[in-house]
N, C-alpha and C. Protein backbone atom coordinates (compact mmCIF):
# COMPACT_ATOMS: atom_id res chain seq x y z
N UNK A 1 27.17 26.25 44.22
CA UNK A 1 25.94 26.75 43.68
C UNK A 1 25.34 25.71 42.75
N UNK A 2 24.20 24.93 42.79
CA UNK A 2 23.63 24.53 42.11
C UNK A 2 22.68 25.32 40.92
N UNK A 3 22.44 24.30 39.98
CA UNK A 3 21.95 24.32 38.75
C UNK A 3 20.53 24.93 38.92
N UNK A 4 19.73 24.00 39.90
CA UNK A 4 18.22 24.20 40.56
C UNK A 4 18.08 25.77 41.29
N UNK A 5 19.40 26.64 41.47
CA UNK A 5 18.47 27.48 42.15
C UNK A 5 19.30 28.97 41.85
N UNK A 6 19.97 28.79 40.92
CA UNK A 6 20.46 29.67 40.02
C UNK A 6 19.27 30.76 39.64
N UNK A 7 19.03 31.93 39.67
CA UNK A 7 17.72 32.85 39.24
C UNK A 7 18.33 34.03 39.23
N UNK A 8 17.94 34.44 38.14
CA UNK A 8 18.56 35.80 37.32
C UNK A 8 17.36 36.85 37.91
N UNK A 9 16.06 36.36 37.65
CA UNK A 9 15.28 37.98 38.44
C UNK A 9 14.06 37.05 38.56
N UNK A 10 13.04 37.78 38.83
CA UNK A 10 11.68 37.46 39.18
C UNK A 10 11.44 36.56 38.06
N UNK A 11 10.19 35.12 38.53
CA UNK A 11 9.87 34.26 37.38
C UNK A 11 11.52 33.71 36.41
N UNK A 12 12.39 33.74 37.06
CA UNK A 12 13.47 33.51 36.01
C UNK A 12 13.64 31.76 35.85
N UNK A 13 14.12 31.66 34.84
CA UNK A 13 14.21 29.94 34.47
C UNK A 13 15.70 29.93 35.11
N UNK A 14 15.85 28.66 35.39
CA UNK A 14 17.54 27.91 35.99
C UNK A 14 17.82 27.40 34.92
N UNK A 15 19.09 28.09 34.93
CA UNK A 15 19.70 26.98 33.31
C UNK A 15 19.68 25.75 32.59
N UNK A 16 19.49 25.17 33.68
CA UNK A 16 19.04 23.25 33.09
C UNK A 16 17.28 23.62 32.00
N UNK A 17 16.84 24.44 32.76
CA UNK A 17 15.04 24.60 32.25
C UNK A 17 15.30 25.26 30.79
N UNK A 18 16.53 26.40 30.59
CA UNK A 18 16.62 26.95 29.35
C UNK A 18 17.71 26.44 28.46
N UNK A 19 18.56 24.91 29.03
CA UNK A 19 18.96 24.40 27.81
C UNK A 19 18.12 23.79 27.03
N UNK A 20 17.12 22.46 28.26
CA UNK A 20 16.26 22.02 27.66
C UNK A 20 15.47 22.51 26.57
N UNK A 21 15.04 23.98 26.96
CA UNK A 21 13.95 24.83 26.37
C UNK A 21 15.05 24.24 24.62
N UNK A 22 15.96 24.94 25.32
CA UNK A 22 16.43 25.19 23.62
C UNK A 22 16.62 23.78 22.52
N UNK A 23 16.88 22.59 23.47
CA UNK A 23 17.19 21.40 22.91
C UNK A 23 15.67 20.84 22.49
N UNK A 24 14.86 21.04 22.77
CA UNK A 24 13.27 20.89 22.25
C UNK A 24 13.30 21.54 20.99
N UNK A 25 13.53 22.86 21.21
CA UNK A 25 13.02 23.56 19.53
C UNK A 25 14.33 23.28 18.38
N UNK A 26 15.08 22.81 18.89
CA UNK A 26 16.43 22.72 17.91
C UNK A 26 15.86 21.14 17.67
N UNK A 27 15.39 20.41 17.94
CA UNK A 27 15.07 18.94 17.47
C UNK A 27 13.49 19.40 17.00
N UNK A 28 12.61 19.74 17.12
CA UNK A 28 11.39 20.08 16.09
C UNK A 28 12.07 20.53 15.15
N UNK A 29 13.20 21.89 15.07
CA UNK A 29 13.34 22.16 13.40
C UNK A 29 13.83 21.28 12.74
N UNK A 30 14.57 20.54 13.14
CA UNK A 30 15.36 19.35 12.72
C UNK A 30 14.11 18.09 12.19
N UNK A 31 13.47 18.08 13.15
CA UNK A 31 12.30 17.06 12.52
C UNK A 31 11.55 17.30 11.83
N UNK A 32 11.00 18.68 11.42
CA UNK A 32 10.16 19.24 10.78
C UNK A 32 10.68 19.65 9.33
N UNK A 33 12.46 19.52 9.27
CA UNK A 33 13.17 19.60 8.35
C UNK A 33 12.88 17.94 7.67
N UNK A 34 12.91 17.35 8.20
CA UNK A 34 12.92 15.68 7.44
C UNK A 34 11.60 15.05 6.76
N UNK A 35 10.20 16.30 7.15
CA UNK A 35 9.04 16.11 6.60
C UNK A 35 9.15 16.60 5.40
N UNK A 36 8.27 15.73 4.24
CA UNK A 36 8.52 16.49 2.98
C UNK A 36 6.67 16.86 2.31
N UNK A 37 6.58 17.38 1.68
CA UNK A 37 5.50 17.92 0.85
C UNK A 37 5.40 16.90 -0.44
N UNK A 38 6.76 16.06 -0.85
CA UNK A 38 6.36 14.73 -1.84
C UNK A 38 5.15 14.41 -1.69
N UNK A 39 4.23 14.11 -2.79
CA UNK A 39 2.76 13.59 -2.80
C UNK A 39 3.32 12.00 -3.67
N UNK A 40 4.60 10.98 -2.86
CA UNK A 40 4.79 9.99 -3.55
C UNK A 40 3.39 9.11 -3.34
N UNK A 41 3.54 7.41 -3.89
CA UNK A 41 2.26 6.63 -3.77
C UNK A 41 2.86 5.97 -2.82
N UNK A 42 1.98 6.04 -1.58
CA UNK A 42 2.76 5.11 -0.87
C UNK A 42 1.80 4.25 -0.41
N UNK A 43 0.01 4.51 -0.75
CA UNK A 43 -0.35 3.35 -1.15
C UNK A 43 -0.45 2.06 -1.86
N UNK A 44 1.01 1.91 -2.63
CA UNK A 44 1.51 0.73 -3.36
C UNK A 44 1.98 -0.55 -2.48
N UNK A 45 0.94 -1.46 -3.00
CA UNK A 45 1.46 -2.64 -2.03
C UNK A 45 2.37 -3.34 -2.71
N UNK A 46 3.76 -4.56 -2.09
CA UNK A 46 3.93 -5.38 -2.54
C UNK A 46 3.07 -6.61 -3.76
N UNK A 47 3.34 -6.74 -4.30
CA UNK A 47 2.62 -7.37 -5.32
C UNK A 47 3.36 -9.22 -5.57
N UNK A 48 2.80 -10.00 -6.09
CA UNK A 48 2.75 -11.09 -6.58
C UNK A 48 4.65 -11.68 -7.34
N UNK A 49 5.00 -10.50 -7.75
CA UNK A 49 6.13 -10.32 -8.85
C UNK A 49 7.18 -9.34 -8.02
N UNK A 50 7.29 -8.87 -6.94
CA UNK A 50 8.21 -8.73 -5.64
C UNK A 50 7.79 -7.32 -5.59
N UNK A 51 8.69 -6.71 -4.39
CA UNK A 51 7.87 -4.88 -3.93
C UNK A 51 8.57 -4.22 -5.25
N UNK A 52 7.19 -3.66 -5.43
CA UNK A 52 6.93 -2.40 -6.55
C UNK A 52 7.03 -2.85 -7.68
N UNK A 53 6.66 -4.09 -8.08
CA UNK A 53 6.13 -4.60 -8.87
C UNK A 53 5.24 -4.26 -9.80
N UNK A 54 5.27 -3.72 -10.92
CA UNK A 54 3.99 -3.48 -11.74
C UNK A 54 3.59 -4.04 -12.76
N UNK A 55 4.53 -4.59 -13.47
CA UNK A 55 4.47 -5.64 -14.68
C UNK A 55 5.04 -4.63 -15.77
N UNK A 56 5.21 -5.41 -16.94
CA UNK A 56 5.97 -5.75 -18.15
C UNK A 56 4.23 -4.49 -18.91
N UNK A 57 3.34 -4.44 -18.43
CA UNK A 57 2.09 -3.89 -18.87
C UNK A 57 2.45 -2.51 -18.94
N UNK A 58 3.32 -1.91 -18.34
CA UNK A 58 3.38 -0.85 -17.86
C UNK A 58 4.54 0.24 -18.53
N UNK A 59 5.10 -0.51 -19.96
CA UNK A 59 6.36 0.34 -20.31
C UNK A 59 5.65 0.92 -21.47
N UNK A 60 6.77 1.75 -21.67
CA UNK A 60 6.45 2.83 -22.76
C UNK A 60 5.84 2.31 -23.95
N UNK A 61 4.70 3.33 -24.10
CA UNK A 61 3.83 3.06 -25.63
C UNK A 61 3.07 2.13 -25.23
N UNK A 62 2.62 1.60 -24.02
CA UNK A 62 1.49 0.88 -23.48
C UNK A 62 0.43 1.47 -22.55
N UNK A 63 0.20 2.36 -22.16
CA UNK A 63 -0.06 3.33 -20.93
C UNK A 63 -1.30 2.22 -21.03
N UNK A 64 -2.35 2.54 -21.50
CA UNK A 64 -3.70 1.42 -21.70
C UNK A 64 -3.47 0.46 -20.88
N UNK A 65 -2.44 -0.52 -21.24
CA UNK A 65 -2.19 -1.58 -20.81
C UNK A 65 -2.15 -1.91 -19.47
N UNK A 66 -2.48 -2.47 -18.41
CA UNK A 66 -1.88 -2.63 -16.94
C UNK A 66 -1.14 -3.83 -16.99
N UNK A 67 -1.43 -4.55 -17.98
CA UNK A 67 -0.16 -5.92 -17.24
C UNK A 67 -0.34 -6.87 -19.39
N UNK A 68 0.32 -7.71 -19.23
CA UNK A 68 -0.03 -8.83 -19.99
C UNK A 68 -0.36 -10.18 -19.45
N UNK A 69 -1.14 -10.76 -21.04
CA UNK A 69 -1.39 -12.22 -20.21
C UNK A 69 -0.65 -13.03 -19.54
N UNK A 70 0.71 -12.71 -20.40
CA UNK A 70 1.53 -13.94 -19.47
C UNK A 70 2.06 -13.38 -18.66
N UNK A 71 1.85 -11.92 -17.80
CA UNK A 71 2.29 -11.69 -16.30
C UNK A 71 1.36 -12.20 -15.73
N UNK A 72 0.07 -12.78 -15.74
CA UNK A 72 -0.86 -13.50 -14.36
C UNK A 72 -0.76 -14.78 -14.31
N UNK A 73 -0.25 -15.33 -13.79
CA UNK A 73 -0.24 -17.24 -13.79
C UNK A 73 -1.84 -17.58 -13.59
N UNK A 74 -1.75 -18.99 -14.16
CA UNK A 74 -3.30 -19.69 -13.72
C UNK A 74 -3.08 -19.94 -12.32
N UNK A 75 -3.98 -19.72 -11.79
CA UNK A 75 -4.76 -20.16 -10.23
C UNK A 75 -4.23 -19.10 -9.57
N UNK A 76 -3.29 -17.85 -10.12
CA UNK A 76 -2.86 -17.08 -9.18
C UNK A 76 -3.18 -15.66 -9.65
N UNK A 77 -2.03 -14.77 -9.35
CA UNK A 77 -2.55 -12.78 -10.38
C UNK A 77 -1.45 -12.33 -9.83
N UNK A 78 -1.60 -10.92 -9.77
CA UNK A 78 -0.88 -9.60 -9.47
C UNK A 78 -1.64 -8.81 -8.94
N UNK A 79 -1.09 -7.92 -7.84
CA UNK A 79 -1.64 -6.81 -7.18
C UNK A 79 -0.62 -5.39 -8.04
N UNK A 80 -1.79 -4.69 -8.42
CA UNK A 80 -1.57 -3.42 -9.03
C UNK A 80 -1.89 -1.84 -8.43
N UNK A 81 -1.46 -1.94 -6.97
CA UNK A 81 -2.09 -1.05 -6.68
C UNK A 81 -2.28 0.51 -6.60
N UNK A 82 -0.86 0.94 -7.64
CA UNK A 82 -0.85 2.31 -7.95
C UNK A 82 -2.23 2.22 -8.86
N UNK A 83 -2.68 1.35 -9.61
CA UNK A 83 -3.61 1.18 -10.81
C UNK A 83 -4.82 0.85 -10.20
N UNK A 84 -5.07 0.64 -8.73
CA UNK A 84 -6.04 0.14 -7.96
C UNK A 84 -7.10 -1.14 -8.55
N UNK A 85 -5.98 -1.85 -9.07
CA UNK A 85 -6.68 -3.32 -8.98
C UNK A 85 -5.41 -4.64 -8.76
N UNK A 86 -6.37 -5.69 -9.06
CA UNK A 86 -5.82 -7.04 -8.66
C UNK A 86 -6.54 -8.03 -9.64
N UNK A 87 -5.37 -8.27 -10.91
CA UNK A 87 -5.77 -8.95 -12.08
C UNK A 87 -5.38 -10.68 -11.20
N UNK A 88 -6.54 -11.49 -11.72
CA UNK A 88 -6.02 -13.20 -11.30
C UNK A 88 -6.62 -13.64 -12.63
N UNK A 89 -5.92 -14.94 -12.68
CA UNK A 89 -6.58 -16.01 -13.82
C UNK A 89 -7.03 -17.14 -12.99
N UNK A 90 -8.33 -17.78 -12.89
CA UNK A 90 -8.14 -18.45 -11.90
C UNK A 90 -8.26 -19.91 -12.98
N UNK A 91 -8.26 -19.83 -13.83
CA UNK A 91 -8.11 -20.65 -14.73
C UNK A 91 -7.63 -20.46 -16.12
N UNK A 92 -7.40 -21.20 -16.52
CA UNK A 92 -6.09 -20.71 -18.18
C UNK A 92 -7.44 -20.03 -18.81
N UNK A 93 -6.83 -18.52 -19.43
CA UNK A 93 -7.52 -17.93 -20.35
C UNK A 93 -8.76 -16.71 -19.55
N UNK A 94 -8.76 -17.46 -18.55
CA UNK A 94 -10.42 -16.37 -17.71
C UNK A 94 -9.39 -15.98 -16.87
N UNK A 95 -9.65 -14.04 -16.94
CA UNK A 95 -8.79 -13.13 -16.24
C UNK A 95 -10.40 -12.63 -15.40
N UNK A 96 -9.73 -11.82 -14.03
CA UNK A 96 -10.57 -11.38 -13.47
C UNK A 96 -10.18 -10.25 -12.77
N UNK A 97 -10.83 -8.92 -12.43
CA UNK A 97 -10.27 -7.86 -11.99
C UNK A 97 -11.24 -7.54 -10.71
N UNK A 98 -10.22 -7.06 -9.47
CA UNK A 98 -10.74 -6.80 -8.27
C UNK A 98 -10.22 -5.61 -7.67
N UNK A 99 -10.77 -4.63 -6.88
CA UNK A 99 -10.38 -3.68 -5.97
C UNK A 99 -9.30 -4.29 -4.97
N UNK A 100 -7.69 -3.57 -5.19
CA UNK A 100 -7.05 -4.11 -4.00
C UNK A 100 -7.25 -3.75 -2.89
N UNK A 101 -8.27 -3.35 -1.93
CA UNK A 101 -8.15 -2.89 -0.66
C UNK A 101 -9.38 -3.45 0.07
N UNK A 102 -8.83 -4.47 0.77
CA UNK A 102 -9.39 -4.87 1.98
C UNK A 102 -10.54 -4.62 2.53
N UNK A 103 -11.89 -5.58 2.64
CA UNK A 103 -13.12 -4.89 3.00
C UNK A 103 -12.88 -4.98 4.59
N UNK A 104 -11.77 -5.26 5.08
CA UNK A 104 -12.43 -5.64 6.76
C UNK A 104 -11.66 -4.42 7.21
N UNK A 105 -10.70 -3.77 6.96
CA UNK A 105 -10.27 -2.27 7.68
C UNK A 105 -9.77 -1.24 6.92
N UNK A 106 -9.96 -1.70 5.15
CA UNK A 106 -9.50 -0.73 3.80
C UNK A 106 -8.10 -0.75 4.10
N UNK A 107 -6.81 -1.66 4.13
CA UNK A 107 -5.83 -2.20 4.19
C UNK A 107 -5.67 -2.54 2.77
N UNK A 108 -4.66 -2.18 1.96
CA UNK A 108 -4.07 -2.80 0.82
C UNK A 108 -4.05 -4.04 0.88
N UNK A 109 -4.31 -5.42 0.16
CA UNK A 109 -3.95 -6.25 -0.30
C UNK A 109 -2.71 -6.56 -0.62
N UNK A 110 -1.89 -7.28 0.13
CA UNK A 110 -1.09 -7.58 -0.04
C UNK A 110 -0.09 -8.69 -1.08
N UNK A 111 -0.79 -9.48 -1.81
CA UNK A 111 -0.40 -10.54 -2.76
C UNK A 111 -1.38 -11.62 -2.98
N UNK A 112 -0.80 -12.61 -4.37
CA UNK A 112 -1.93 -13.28 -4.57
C UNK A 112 -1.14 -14.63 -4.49
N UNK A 113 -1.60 -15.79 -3.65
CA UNK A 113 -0.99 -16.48 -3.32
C UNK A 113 -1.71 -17.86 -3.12
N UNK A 114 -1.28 -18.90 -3.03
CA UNK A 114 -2.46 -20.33 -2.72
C UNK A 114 -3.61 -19.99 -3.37
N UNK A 115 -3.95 -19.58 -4.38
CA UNK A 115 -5.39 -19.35 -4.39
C UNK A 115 -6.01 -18.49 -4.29
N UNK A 116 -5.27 -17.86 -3.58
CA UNK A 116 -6.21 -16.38 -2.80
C UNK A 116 -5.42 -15.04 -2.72
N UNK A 117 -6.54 -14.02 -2.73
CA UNK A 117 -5.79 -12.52 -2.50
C UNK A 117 -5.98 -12.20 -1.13
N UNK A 118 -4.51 -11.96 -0.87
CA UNK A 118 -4.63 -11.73 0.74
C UNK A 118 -4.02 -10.83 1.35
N UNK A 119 -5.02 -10.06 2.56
CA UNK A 119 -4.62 -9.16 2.77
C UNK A 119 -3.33 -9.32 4.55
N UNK A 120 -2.16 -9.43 4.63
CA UNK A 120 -1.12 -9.33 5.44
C UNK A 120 -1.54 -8.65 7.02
N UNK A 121 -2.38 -7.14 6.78
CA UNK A 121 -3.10 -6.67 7.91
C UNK A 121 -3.04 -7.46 9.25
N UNK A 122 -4.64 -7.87 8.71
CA UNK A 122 -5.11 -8.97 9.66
C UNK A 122 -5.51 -10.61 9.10
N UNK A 123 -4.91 -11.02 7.93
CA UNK A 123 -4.81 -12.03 7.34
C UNK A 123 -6.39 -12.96 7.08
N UNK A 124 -6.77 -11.55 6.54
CA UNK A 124 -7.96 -12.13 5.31
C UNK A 124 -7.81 -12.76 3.80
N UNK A 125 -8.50 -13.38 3.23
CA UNK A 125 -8.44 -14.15 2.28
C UNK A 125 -9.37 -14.22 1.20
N UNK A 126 -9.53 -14.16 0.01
CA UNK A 126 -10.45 -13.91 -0.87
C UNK A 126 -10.36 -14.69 -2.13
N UNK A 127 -11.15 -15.14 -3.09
CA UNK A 127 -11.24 -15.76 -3.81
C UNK A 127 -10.74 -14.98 -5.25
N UNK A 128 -9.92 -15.67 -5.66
CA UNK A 128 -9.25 -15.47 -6.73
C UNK A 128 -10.45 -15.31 -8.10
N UNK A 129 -11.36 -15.75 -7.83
CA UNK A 129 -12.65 -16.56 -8.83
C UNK A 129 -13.94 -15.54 -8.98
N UNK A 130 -14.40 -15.22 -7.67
CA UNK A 130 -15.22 -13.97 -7.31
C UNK A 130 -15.12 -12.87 -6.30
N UNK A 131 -13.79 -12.90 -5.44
CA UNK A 131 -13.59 -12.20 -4.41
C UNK A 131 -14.09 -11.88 -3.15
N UNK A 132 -15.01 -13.58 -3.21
CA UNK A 132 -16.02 -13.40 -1.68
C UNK A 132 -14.65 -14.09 -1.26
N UNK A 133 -14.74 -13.94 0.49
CA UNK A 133 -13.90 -14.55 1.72
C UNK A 133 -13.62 -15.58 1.86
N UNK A 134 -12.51 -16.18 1.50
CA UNK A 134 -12.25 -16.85 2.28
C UNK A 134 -11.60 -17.26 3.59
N UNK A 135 -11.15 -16.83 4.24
CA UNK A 135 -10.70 -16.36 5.55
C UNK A 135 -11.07 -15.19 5.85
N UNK A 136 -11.51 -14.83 6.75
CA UNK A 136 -12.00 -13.47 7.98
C UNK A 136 -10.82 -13.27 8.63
N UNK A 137 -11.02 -11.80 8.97
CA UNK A 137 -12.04 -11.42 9.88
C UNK A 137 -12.52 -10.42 9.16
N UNK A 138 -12.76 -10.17 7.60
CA UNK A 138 -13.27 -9.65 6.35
C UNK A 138 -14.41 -10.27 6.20
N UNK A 139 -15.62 -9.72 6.40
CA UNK A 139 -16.80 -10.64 5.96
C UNK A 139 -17.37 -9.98 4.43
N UNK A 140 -17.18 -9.04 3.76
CA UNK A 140 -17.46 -8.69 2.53
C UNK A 140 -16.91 -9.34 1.24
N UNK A 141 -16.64 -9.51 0.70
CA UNK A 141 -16.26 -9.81 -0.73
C UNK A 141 -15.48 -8.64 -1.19
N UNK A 142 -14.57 -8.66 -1.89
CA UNK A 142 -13.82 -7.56 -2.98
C UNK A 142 -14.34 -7.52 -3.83
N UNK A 143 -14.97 -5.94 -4.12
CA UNK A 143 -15.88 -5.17 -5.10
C UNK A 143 -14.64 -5.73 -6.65
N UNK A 144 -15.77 -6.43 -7.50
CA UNK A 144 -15.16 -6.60 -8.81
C UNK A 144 -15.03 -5.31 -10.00
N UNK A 145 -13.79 -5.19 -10.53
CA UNK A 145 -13.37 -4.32 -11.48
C UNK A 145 -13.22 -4.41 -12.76
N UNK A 146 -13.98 -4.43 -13.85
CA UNK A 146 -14.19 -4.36 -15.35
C UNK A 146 -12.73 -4.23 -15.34
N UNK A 147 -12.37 -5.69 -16.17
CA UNK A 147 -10.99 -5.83 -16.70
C UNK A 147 -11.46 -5.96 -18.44
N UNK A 148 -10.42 -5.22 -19.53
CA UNK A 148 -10.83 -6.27 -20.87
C UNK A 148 -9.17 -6.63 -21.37
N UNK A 149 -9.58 -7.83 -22.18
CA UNK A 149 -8.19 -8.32 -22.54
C UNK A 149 -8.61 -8.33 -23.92
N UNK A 150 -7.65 -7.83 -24.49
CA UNK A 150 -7.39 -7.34 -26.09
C UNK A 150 -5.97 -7.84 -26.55
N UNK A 151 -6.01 -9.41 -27.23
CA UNK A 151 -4.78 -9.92 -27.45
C UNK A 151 -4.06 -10.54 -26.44
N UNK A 152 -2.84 -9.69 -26.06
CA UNK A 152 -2.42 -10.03 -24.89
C UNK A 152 -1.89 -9.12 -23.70
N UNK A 153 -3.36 -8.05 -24.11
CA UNK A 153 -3.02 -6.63 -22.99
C UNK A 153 -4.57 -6.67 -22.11
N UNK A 154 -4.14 -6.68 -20.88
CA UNK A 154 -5.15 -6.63 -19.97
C UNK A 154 -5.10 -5.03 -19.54
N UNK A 155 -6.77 -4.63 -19.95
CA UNK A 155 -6.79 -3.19 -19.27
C UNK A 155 -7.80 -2.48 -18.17
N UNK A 156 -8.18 -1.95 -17.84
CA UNK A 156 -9.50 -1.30 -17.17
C UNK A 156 -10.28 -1.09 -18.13
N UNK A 157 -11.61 -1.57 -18.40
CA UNK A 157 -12.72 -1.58 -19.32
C UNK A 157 -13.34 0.20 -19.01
């Protein structure tokens, strides 16, 4: 007697059709068990200072603060993107603040590097200085973000 033609009554399933049945809904609860309702950030990109990076700006009794001066090197920065920016110095003393997310597909920014903030995506490039392009396939500029530096705490103006 085969498996295929096994039938209990009218319209009846063959046992292979009602293990399957059952091995389908026993792997949805199972998968639907491993989804969570966490509202973590998981728009946080790698940053400048390694993954999940936020800086020395960020400990207790600083909340204001997003970073200090001496977390941004000259000619380079940090990507902050639980804080949704991207502090650079592109020269000793002049800090500059930018939107981390990508004008060519709204892709996080990935780090600030050679010069430039760049996004990993599709490997656009932007100016540390004013945040127009330098490499495409991004033809916009990164919308600039009111940074102020007070001492040696860089914050959102």
């Amino acid at each position: 007697m085969s498996d295929e033609k096994v039938q209990i009554g009218p319209g009846a399933q063959t046992r292979r059709a009602l293990l399957a049945g059952a091995g389908a809904v026993g792997a949805a609860v199972v998968l639907s068990a491993c989804g969570g309702d966490d509202d973590t950030d998981s728009g946080s990109a790698p940053t400048s200072g390694g993954p999940g990076a936020t800086g020395p700006g960020d400990t207790p009794g600083s909340s204001s603060a997003l970073a200090l001066t001496t977390d941004i090197p000259v000619g380079g920065g940090a990507v902050y993107a639980s804080k949704g920016v991207v502090i650079t110095q592109p020269e000793a003393g002049t800090f500059k603040g930018f939107d981390p997310i990508c004008t060519h597909q709204r892709c996080p920014v990935s780090n600030v590097d050679g010069g430039t903030i760049n996004c990993t995506c599709h490997n656009s490039k932007f100016s540390i200085t004013d945040g127009s392009v330098k490499q495409g396939p991004a033809t916009k500029p990164l919308a600039a973000k009111e940074i102020t530096v007070d001492g040696d705490r860089i914050s959102l103006a």
